[in-house]
C-alpha atoms as a PDB file:
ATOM      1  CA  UNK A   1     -56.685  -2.591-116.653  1.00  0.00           C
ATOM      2  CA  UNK A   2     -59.591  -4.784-115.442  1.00  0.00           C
ATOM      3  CA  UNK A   3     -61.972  -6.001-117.939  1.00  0.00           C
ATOM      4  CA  UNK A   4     -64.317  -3.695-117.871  1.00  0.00           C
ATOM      5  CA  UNK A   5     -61.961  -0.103-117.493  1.00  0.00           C
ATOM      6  CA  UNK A   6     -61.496   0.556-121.115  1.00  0.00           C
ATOM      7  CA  UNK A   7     -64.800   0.760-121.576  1.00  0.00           C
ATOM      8  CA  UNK A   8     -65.016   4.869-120.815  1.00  0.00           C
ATOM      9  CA  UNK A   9     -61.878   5.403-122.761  1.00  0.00           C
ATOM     10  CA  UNK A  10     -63.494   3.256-126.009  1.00  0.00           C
ATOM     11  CA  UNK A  11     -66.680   5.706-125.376  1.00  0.00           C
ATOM     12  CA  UNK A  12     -64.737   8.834-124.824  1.00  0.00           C
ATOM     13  CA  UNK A  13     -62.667   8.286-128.370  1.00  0.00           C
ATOM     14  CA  UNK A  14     -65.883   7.603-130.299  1.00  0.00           C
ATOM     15  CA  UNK A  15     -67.556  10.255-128.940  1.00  0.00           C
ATOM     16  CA  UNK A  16     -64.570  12.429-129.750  1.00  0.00           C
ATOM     17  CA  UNK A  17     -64.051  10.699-133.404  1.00  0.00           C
ATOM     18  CA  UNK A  18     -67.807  11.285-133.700  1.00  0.00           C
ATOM     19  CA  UNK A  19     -67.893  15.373-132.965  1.00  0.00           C
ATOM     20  CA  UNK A  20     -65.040  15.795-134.886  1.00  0.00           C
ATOM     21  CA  UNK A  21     -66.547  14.258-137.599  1.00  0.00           C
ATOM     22  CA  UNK A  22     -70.267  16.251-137.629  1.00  0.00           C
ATOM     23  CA  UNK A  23     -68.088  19.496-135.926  1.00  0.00           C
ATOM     24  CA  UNK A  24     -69.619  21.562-138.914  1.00  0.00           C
ATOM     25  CA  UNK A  25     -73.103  20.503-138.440  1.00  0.00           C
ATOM     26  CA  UNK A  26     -73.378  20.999-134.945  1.00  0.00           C
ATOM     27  CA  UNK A  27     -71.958  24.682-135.307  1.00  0.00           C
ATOM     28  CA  UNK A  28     -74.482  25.514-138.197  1.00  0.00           C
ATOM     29  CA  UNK A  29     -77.510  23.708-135.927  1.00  0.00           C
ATOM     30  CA  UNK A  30     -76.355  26.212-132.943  1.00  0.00           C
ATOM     31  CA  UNK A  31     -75.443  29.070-134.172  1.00  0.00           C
ATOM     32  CA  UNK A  32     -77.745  29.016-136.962  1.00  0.00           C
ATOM     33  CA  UNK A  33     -81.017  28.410-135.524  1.00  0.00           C
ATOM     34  CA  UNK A  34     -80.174  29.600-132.138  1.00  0.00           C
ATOM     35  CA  UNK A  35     -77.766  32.441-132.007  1.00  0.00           C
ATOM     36  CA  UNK A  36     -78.379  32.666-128.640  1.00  0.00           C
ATOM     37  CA  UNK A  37     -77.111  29.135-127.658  1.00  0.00           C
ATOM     38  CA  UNK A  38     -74.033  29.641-129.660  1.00  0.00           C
ATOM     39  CA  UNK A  39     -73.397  32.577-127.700  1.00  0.00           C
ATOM     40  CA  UNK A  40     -73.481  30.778-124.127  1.00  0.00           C
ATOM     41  CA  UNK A  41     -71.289  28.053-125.239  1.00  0.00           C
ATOM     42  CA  UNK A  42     -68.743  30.889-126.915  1.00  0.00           C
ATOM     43  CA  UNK A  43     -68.814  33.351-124.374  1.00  0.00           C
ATOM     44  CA  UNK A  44     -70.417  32.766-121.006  1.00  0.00           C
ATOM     45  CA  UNK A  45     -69.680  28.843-120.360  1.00  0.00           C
ATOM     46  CA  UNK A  46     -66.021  29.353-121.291  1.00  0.00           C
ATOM     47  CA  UNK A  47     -65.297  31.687-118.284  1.00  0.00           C
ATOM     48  CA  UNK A  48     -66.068  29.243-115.484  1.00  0.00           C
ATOM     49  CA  UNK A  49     -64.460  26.228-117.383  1.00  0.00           C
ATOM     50  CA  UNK A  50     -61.385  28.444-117.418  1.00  0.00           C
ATOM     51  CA  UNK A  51     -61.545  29.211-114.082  1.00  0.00           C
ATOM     52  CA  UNK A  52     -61.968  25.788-112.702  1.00  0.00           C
ATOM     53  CA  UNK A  53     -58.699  24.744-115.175  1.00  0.00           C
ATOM     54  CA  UNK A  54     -56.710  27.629-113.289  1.00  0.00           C
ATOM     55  CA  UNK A  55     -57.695  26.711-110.136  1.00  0.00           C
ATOM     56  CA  UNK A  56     -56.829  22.756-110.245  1.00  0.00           C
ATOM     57  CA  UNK A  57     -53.406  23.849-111.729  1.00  0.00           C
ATOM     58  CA  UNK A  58     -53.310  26.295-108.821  1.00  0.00           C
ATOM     59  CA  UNK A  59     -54.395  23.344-106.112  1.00  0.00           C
ATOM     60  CA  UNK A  60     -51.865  20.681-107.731  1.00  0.00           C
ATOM     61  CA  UNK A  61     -49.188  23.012-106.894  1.00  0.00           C
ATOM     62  CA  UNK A  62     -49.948  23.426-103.496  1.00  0.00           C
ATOM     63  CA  UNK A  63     -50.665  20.012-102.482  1.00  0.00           C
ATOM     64  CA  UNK A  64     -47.141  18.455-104.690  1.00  0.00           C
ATOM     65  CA  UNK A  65     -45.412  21.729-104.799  1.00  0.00           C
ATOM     66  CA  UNK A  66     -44.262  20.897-108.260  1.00  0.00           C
ATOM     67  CA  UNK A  67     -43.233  24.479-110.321  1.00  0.00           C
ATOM     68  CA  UNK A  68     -44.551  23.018-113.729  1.00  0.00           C
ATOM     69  CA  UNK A  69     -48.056  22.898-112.334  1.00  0.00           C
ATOM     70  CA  UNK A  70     -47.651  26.646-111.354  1.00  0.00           C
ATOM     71  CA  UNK A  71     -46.506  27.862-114.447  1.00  0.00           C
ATOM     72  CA  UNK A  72     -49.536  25.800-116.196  1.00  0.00           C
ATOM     73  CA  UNK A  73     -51.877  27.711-114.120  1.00  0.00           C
ATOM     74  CA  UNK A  74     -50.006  31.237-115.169  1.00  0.00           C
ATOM     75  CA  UNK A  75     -50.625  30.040-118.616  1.00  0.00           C
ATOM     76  CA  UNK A  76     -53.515  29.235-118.837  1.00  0.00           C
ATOM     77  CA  UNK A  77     -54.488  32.370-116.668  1.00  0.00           C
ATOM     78  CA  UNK A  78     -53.044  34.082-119.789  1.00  0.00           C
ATOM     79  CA  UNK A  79     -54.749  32.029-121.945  1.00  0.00           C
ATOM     80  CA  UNK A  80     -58.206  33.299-120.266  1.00  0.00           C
ATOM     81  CA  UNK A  81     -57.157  36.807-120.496  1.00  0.00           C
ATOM     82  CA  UNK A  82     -56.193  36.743-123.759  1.00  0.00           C
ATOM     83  CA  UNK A  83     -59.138  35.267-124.964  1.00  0.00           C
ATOM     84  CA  UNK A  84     -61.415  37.658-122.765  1.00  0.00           C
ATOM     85  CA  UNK A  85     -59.888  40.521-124.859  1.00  0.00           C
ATOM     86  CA  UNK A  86     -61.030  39.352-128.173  1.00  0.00           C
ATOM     87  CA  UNK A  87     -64.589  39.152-126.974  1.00  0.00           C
ATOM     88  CA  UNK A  88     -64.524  43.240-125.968  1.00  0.00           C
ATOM     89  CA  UNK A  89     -62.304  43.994-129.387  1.00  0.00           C
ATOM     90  CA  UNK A  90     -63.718  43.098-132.693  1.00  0.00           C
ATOM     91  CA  UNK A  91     -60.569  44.232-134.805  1.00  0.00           C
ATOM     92  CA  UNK A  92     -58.726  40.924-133.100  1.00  0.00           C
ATOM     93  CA  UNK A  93     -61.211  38.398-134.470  1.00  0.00           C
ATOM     94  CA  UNK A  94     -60.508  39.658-138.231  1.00  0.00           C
ATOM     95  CA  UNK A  95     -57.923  37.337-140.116  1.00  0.00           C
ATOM     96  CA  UNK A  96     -56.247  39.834-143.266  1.00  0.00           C
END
């Protein structure tokens, strides 16, 4: 690395470190004042960030042909669907 590199990983960890640590307080400030906001970042900004993970796996196996990359993309097209169900059925969101 060059001198100056490490610089967005350094950032990118504190930031991290940082959310982690105030996760709580962010979540009541959203969803508390602003149930609306809450519900865009739950719901309606998770679909296209899905998509856009399914279709670079998808990409990456067509430009290296590698099969792992494939079956990433399968997952995490599962992943999407799975989590698109609980938003439609209430009953999966309860813990017993």
């Amino acid at each position: 690395m060059t001198k100056k590199e490490w610089i967005p990983y350094v950032l990118a960890c504190a930031l991290l470190l940082l959310g982690s640590y105030y996760d709580y307080t962010i979540t009541d400030r959203l969803y508390g004042s602003l149930p609306s906001v809450g519900i865009f970042f739950e719901r309606l900004i998770l679909v296209p960030i899905q998509g856009v993970i399914i279709w670079t796996f998808c990409l990456l196996y067509v430009e290296k042909k590698q099969l792992w990359k494939l079956l990433c993309a399968f997952i995490a097209s599962m992943y999407a669907v799975i989590d698109a169900m609980h938003y439609g059925n209430p009953q999966l969101d309860r813990v017993d």
